[in-house]
PDB file of N, CA and C in Angstrom:
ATOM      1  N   UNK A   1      -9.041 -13.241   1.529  1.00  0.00           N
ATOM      2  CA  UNK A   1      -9.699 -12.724   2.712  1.00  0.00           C
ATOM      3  C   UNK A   1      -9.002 -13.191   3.978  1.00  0.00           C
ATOM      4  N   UNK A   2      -8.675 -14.393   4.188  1.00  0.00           N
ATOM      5  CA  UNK A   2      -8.098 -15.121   5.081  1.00  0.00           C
ATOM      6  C   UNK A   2      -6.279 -14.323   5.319  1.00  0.00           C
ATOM      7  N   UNK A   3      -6.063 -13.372   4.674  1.00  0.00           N
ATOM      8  CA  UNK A   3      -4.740 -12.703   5.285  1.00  0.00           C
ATOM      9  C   UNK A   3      -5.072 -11.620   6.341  1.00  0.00           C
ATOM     10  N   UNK A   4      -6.088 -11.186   5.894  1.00  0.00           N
ATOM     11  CA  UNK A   4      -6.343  -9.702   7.206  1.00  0.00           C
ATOM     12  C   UNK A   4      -6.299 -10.303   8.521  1.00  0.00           C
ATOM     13  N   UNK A   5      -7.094 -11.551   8.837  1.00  0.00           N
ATOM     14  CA  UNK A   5      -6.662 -11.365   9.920  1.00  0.00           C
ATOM     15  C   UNK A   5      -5.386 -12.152  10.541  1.00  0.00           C
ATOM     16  N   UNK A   6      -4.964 -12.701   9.735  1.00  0.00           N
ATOM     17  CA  UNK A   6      -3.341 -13.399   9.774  1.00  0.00           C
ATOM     18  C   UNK A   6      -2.881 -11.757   9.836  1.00  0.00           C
ATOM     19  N   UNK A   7      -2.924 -11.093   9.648  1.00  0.00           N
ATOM     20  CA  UNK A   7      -1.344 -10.071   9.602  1.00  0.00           C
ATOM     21  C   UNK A   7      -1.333  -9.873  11.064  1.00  0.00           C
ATOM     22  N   UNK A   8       0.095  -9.649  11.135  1.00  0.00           N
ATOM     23  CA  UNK A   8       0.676  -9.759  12.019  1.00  0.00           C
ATOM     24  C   UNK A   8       1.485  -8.324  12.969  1.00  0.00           C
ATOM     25  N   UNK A   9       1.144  -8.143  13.845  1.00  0.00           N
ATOM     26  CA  UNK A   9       2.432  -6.662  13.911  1.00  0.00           C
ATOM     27  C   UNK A   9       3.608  -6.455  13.195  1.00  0.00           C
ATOM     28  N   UNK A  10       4.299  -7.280  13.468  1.00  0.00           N
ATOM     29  CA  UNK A  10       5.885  -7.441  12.907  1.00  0.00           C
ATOM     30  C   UNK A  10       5.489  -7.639  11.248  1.00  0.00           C
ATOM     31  N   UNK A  11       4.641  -7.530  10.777  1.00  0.00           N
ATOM     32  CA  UNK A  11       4.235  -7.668   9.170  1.00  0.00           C
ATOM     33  C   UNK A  11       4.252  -6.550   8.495  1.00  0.00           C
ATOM     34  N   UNK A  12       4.295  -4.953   9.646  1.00  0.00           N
ATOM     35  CA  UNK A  12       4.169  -3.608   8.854  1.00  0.00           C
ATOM     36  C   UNK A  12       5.260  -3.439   8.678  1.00  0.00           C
ATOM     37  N   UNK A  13       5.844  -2.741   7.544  1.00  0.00           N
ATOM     38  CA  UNK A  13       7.152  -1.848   7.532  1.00  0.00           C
ATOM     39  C   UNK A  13       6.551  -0.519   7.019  1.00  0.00           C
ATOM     40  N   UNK A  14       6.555   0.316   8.196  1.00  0.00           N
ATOM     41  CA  UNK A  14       6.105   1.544   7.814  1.00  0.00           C
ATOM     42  C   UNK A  14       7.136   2.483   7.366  1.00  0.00           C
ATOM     43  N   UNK A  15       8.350   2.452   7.371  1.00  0.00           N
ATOM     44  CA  UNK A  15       9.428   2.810   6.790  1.00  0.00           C
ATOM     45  C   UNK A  15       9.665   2.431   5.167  1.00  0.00           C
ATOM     46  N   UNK A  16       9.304   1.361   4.859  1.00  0.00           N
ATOM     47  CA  UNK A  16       9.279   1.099   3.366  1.00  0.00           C
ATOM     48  C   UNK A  16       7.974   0.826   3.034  1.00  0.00           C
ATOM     49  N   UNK A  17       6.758   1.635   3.669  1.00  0.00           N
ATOM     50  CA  UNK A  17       5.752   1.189   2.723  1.00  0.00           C
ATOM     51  C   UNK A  17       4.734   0.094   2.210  1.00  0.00           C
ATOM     52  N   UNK A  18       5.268  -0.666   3.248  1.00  0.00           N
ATOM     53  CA  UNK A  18       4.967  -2.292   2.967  1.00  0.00           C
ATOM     54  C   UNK A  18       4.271  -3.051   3.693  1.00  0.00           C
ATOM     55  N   UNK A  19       3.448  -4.560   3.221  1.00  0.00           N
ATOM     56  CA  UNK A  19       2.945  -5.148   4.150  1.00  0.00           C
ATOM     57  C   UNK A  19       3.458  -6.871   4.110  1.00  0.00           C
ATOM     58  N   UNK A  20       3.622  -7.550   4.970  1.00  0.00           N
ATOM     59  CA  UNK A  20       4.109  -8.678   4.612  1.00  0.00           C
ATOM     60  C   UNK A  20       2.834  -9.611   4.563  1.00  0.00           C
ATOM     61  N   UNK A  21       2.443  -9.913   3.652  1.00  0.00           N
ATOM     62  CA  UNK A  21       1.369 -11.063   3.946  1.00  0.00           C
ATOM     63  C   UNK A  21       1.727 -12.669   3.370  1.00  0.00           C
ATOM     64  N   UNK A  22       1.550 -13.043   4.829  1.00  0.00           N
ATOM     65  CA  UNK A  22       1.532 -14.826   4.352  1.00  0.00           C
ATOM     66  C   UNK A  22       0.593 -15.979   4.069  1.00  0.00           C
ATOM     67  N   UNK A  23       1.360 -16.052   3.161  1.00  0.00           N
ATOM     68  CA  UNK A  23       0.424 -17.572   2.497  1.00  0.00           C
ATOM     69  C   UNK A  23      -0.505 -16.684   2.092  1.00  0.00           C
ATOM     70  N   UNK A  24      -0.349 -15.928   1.369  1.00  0.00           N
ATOM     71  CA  UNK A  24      -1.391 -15.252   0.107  1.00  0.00           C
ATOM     72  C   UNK A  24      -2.182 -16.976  -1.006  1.00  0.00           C
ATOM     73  N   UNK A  25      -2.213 -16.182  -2.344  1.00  0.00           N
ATOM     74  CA  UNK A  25      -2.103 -16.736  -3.107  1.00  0.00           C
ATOM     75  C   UNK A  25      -1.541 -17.699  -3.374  1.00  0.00           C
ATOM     76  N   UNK A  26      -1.396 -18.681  -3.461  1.00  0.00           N
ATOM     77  CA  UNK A  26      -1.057 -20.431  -3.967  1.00  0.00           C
ATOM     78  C   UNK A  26       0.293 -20.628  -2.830  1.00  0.00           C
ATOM     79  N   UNK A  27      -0.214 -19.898  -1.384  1.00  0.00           N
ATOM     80  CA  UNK A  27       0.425 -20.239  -0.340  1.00  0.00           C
ATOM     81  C   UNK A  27       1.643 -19.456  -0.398  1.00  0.00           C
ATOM     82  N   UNK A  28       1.785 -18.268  -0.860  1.00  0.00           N
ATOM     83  CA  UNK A  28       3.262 -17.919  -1.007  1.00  0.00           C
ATOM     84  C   UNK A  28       3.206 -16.739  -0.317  1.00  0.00           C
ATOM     85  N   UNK A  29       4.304 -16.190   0.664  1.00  0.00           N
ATOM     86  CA  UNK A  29       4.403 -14.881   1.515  1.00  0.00           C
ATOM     87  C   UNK A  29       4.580 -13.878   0.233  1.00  0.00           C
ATOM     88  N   UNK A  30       4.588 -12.321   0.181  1.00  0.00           N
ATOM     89  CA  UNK A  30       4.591 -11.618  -0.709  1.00  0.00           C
ATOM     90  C   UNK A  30       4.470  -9.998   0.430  1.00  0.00           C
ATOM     91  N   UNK A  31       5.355  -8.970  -0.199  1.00  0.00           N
ATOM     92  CA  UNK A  31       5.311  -7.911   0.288  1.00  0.00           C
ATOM     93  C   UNK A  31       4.153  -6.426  -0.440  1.00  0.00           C
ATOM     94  N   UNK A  32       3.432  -6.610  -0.071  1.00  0.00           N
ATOM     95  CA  UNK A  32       2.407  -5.514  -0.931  1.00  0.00           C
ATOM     96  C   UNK A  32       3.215  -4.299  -1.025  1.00  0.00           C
ATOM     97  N   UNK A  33       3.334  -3.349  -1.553  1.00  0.00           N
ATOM     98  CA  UNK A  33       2.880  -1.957  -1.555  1.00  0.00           C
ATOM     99  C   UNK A  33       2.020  -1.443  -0.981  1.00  0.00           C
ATOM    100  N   UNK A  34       2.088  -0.475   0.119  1.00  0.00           N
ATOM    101  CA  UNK A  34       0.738   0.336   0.360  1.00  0.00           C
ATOM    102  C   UNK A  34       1.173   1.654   0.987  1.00  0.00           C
ATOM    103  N   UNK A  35       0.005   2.319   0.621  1.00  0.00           N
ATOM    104  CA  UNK A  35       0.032   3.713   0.351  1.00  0.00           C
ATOM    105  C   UNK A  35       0.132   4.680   2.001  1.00  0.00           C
ATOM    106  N   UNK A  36       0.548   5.613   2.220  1.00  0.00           N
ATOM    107  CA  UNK A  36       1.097   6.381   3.158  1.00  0.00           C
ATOM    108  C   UNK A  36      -0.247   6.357   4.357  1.00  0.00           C
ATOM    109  N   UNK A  37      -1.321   7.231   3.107  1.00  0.00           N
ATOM    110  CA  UNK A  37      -2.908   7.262   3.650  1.00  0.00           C
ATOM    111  C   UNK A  37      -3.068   5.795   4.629  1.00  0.00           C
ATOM    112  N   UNK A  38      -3.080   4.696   4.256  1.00  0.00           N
ATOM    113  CA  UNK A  38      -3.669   2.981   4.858  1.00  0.00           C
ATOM    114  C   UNK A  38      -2.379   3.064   5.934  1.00  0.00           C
ATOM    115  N   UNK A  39      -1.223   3.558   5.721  1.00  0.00           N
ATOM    116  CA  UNK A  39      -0.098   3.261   7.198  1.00  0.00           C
ATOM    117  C   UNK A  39      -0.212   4.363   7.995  1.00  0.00           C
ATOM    118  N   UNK A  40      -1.015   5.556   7.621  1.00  0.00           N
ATOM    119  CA  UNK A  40      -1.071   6.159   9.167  1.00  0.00           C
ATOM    120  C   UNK A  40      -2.609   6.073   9.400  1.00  0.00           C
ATOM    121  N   UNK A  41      -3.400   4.982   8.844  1.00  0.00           N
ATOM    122  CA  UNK A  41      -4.592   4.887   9.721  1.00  0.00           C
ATOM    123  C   UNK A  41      -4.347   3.567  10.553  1.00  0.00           C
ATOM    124  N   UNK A  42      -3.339   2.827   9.823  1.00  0.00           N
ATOM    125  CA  UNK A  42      -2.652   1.298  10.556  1.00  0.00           C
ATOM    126  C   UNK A  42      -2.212   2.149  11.726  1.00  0.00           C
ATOM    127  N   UNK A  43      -0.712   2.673  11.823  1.00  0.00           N
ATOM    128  CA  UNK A  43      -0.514   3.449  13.038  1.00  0.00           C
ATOM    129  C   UNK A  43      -1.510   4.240  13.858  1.00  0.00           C
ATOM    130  N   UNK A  44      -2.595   4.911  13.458  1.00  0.00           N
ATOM    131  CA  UNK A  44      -3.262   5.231  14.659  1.00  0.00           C
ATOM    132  C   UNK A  44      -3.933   3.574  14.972  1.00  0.00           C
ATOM    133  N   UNK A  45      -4.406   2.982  14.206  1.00  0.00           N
ATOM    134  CA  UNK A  45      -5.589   1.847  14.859  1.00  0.00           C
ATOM    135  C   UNK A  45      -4.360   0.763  15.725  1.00  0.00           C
ATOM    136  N   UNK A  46      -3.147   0.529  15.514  1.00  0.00           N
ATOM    137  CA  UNK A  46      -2.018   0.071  16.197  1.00  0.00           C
ATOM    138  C   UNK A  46      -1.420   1.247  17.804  1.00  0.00           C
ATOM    139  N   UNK A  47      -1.524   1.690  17.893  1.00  0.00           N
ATOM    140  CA  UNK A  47      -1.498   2.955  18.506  1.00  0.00           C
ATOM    141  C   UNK A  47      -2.988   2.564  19.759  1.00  0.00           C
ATOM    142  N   UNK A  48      -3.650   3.089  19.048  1.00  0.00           N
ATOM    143  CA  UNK A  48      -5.269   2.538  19.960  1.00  0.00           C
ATOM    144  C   UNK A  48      -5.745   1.209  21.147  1.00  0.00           C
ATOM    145  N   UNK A  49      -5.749  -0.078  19.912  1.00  0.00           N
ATOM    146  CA  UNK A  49      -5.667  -0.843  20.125  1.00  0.00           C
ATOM    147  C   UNK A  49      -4.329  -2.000  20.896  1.00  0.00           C
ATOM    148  N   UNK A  50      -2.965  -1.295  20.747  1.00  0.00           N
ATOM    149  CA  UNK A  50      -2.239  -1.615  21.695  1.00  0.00           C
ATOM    150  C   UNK A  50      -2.252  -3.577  21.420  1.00  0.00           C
ATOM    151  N   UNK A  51      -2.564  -3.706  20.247  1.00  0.00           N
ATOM    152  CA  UNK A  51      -2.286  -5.580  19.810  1.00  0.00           C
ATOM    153  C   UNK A  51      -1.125  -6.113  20.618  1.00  0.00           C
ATOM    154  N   UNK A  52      -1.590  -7.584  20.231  1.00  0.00           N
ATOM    155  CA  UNK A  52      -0.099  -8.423  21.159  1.00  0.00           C
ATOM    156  C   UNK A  52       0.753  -8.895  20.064  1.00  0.00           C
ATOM    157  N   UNK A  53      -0.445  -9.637  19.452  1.00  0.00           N
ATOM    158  CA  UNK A  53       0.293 -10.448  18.206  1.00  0.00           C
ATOM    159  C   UNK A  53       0.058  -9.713  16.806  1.00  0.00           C
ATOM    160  N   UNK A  54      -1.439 -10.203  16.438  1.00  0.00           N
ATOM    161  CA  UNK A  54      -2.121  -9.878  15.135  1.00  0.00           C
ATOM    162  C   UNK A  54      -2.735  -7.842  15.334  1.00  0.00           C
ATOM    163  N   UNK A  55      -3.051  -7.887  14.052  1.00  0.00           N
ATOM    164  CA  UNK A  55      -3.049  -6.416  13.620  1.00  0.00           C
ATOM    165  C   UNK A  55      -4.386  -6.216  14.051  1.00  0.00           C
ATOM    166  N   UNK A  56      -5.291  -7.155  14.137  1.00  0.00           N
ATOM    167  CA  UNK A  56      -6.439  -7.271  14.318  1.00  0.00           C
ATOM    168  C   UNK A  56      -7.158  -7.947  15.009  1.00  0.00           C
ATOM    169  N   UNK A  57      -6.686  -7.825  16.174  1.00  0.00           N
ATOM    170  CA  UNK A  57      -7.261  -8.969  17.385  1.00  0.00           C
ATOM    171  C   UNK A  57      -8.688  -9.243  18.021  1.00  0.00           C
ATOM    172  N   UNK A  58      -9.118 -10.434  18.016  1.00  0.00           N
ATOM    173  CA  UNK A  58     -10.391 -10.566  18.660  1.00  0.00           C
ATOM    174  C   UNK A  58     -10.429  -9.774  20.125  1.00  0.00           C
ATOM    175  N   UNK A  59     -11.556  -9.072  20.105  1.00  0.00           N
ATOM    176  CA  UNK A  59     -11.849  -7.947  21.503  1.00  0.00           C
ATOM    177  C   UNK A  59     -11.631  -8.925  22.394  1.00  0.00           C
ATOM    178  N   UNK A  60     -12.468  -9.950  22.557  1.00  0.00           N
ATOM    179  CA  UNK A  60     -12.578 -10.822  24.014  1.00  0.00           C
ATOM    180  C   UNK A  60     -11.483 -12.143  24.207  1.00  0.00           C
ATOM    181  N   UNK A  61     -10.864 -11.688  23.060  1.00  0.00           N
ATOM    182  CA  UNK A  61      -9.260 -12.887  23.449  1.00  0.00           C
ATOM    183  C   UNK A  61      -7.904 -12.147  22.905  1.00  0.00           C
ATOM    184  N   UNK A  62      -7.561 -11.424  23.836  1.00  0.00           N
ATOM    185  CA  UNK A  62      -6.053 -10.373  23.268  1.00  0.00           C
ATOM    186  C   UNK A  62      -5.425 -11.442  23.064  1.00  0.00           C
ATOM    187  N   UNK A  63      -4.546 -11.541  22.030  1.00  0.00           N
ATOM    188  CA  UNK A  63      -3.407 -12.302  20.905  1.00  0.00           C
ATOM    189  C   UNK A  63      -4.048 -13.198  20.145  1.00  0.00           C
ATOM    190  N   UNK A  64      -5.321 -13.471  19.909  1.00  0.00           N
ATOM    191  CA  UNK A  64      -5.885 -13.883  18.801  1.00  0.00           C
ATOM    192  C   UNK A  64      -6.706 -12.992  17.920  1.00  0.00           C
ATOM    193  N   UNK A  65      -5.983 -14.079  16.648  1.00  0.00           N
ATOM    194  CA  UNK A  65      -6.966 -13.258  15.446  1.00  0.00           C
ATOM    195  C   UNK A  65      -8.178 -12.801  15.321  1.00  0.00           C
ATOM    196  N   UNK A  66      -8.701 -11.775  15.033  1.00  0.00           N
ATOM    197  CA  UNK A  66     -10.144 -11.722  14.473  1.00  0.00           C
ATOM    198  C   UNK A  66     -10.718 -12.485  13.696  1.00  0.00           C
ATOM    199  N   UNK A  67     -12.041 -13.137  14.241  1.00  0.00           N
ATOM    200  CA  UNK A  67     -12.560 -13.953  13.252  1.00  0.00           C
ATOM    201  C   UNK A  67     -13.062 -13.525  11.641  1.00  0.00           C
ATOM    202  N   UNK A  68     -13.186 -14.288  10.781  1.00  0.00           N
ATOM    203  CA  UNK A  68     -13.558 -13.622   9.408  1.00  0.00           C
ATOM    204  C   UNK A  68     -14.979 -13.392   9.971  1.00  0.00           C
ATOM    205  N   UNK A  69     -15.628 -14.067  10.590  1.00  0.00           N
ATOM    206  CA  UNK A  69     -17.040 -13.581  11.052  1.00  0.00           C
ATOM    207  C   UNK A  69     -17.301 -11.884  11.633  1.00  0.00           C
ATOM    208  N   UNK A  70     -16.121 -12.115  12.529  1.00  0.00           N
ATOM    209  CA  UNK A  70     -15.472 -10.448  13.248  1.00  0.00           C
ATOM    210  C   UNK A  70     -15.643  -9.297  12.220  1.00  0.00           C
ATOM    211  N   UNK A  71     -14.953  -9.620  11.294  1.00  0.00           N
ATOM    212  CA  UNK A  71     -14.870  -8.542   9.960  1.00  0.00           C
ATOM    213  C   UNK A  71     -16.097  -8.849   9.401  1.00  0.00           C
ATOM    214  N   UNK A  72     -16.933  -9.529   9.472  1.00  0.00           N
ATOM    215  CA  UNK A  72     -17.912  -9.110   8.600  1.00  0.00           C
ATOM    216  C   UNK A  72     -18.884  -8.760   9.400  1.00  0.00           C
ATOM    217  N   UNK A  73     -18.638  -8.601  10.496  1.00  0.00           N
ATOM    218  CA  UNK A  73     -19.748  -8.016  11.632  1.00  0.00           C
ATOM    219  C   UNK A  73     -19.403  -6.310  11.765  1.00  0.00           C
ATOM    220  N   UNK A  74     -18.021  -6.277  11.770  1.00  0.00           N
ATOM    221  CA  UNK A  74     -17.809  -4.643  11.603  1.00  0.00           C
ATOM    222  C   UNK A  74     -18.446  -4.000  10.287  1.00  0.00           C
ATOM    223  N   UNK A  75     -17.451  -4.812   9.021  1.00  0.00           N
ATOM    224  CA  UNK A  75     -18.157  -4.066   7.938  1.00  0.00           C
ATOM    225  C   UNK A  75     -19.373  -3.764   7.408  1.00  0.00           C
ATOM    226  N   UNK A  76     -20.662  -4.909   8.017  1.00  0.00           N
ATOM    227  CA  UNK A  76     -21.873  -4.544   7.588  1.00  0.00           C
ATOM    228  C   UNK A  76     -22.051  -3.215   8.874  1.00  0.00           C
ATOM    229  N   UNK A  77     -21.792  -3.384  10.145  1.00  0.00           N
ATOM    230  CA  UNK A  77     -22.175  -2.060  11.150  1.00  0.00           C
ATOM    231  C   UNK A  77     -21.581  -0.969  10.463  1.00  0.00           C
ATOM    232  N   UNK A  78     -20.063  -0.782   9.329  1.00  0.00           N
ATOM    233  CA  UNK A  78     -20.114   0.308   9.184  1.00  0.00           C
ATOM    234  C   UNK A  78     -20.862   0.731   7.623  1.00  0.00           C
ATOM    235  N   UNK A  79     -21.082  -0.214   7.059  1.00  0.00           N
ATOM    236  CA  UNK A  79     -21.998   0.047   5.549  1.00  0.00           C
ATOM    237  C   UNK A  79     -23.554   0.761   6.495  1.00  0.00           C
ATOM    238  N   UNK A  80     -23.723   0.022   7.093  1.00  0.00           N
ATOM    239  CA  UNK A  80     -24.742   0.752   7.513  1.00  0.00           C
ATOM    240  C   UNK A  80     -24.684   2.075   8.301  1.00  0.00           C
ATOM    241  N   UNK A  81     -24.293   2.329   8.679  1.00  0.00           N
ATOM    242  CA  UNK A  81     -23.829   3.942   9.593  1.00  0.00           C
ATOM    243  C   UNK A  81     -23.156   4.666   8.150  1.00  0.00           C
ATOM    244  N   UNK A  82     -22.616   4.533   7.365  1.00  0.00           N
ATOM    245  CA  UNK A  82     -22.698   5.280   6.397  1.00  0.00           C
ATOM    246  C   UNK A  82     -23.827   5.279   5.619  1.00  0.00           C
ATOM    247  N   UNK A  83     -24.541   4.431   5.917  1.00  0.00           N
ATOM    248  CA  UNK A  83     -25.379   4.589   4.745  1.00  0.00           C
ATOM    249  C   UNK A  83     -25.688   4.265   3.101  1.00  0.00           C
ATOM    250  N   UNK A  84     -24.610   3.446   3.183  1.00  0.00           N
ATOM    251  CA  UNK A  84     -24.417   2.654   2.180  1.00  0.00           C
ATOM    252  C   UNK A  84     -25.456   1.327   1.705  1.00  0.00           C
ATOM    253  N   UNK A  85     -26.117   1.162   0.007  1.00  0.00           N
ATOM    254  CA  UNK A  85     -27.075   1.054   0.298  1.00  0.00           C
ATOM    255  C   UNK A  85     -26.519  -0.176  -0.860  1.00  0.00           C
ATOM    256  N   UNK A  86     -25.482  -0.097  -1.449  1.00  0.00           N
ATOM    257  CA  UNK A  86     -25.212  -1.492  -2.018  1.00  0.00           C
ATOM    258  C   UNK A  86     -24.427  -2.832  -1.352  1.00  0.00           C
ATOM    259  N   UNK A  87     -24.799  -3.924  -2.208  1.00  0.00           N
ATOM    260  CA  UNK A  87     -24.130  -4.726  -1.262  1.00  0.00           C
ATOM    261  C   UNK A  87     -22.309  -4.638  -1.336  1.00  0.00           C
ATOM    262  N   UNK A  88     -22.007  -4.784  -0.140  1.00  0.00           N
ATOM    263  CA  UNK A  88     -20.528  -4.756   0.419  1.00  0.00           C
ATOM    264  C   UNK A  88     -20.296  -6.098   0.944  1.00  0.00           C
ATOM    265  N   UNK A  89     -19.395  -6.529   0.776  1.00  0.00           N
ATOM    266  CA  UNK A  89     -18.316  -7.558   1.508  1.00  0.00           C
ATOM    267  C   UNK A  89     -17.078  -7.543   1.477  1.00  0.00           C
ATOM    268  N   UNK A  90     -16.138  -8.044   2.414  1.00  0.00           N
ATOM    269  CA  UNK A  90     -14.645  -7.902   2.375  1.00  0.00           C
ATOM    270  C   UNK A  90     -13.898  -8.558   0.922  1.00  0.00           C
ATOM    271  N   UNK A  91     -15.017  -9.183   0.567  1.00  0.00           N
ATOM    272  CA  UNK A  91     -14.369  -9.883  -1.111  1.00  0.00           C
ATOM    273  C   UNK A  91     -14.875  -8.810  -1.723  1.00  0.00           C
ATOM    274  N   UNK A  92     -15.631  -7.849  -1.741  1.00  0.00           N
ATOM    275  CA  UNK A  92     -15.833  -6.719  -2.580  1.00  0.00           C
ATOM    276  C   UNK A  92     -14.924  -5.352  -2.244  1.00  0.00           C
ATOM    277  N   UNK A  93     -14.268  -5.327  -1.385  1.00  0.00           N
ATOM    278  CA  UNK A  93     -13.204  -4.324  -1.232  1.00  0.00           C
ATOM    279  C   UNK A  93     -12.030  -4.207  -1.760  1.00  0.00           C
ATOM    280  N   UNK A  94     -11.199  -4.887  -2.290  1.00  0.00           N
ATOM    281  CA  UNK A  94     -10.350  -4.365  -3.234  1.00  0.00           C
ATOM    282  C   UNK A  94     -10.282  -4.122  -3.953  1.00  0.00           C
ATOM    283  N   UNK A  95     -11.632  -4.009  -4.921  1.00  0.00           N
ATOM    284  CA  UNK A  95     -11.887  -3.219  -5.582  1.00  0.00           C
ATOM    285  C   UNK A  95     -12.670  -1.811  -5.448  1.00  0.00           C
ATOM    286  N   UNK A  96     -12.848  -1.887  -4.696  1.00  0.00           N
ATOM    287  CA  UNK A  96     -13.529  -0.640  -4.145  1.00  0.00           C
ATOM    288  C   UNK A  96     -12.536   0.634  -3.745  1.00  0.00           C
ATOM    289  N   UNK A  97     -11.344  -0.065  -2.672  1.00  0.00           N
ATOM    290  CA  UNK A  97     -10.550   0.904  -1.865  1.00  0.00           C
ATOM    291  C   UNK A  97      -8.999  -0.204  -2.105  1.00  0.00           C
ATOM    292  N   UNK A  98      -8.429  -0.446  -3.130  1.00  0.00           N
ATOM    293  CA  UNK A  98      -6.544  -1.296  -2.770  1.00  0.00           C
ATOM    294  C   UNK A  98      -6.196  -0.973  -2.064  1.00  0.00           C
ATOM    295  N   UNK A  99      -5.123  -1.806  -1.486  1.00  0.00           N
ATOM    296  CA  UNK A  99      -4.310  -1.066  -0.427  1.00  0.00           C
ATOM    297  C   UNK A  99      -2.982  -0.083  -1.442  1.00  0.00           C
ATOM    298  N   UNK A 100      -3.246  -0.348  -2.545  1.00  0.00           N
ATOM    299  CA  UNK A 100      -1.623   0.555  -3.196  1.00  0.00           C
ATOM    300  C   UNK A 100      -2.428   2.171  -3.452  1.00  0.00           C
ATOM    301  N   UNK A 101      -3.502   2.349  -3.103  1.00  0.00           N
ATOM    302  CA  UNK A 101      -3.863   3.747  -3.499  1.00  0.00           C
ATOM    303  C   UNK A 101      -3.475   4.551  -2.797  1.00  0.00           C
TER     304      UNK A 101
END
């Protein structure tokens, strides 16, 4: 959970498809795979939002990260506006939606 909001601008390669995430798993950087669909909703939400540093910046401090609190304040506002009636959390999303789909 703790990579989303570590990623970084300079972490997309939208030319190859890829995401760089650091200090994954047992601390080691690693390049994901991800799918065309997740890099042109990255490019519009990069595009929008106009970041300094991170991919995902706290609203009320441009170049810092979003808090994990941050993300879980969006994702329950959007489980609910969809209408979604099971429980969701950001540890329940990769299985739900990968980024390689």
């Amino acid at each position: 959970m703790s990579e989303v909001p570590a990623l970084e601008v300079g972490d997309t390669y939208f030319e190859r498809s890829r995401l760089h995430v650091r200090e994954s798993k047992r601390n080691k950087d690693r390049c994901i795979p991800t799918s065309k669909g997740v890099l042109g909703k990255l490019k519009t939400h990069l595009a929008y939002w106009s970041p300094q540093k991170f991919v995902f910046e706290a609203l009320k401090c441009s170049g810092r990260a979003i808090p994990i609190a941050g993300i879980n304040q969006v994702l329950k506002a959007a489980v609910k506006a969809a209408g979604i009636t099971k429980n969701v959390s950001p540890h329940t999303l990769p299985q739900l939606c990968p980024l390689t789909r």
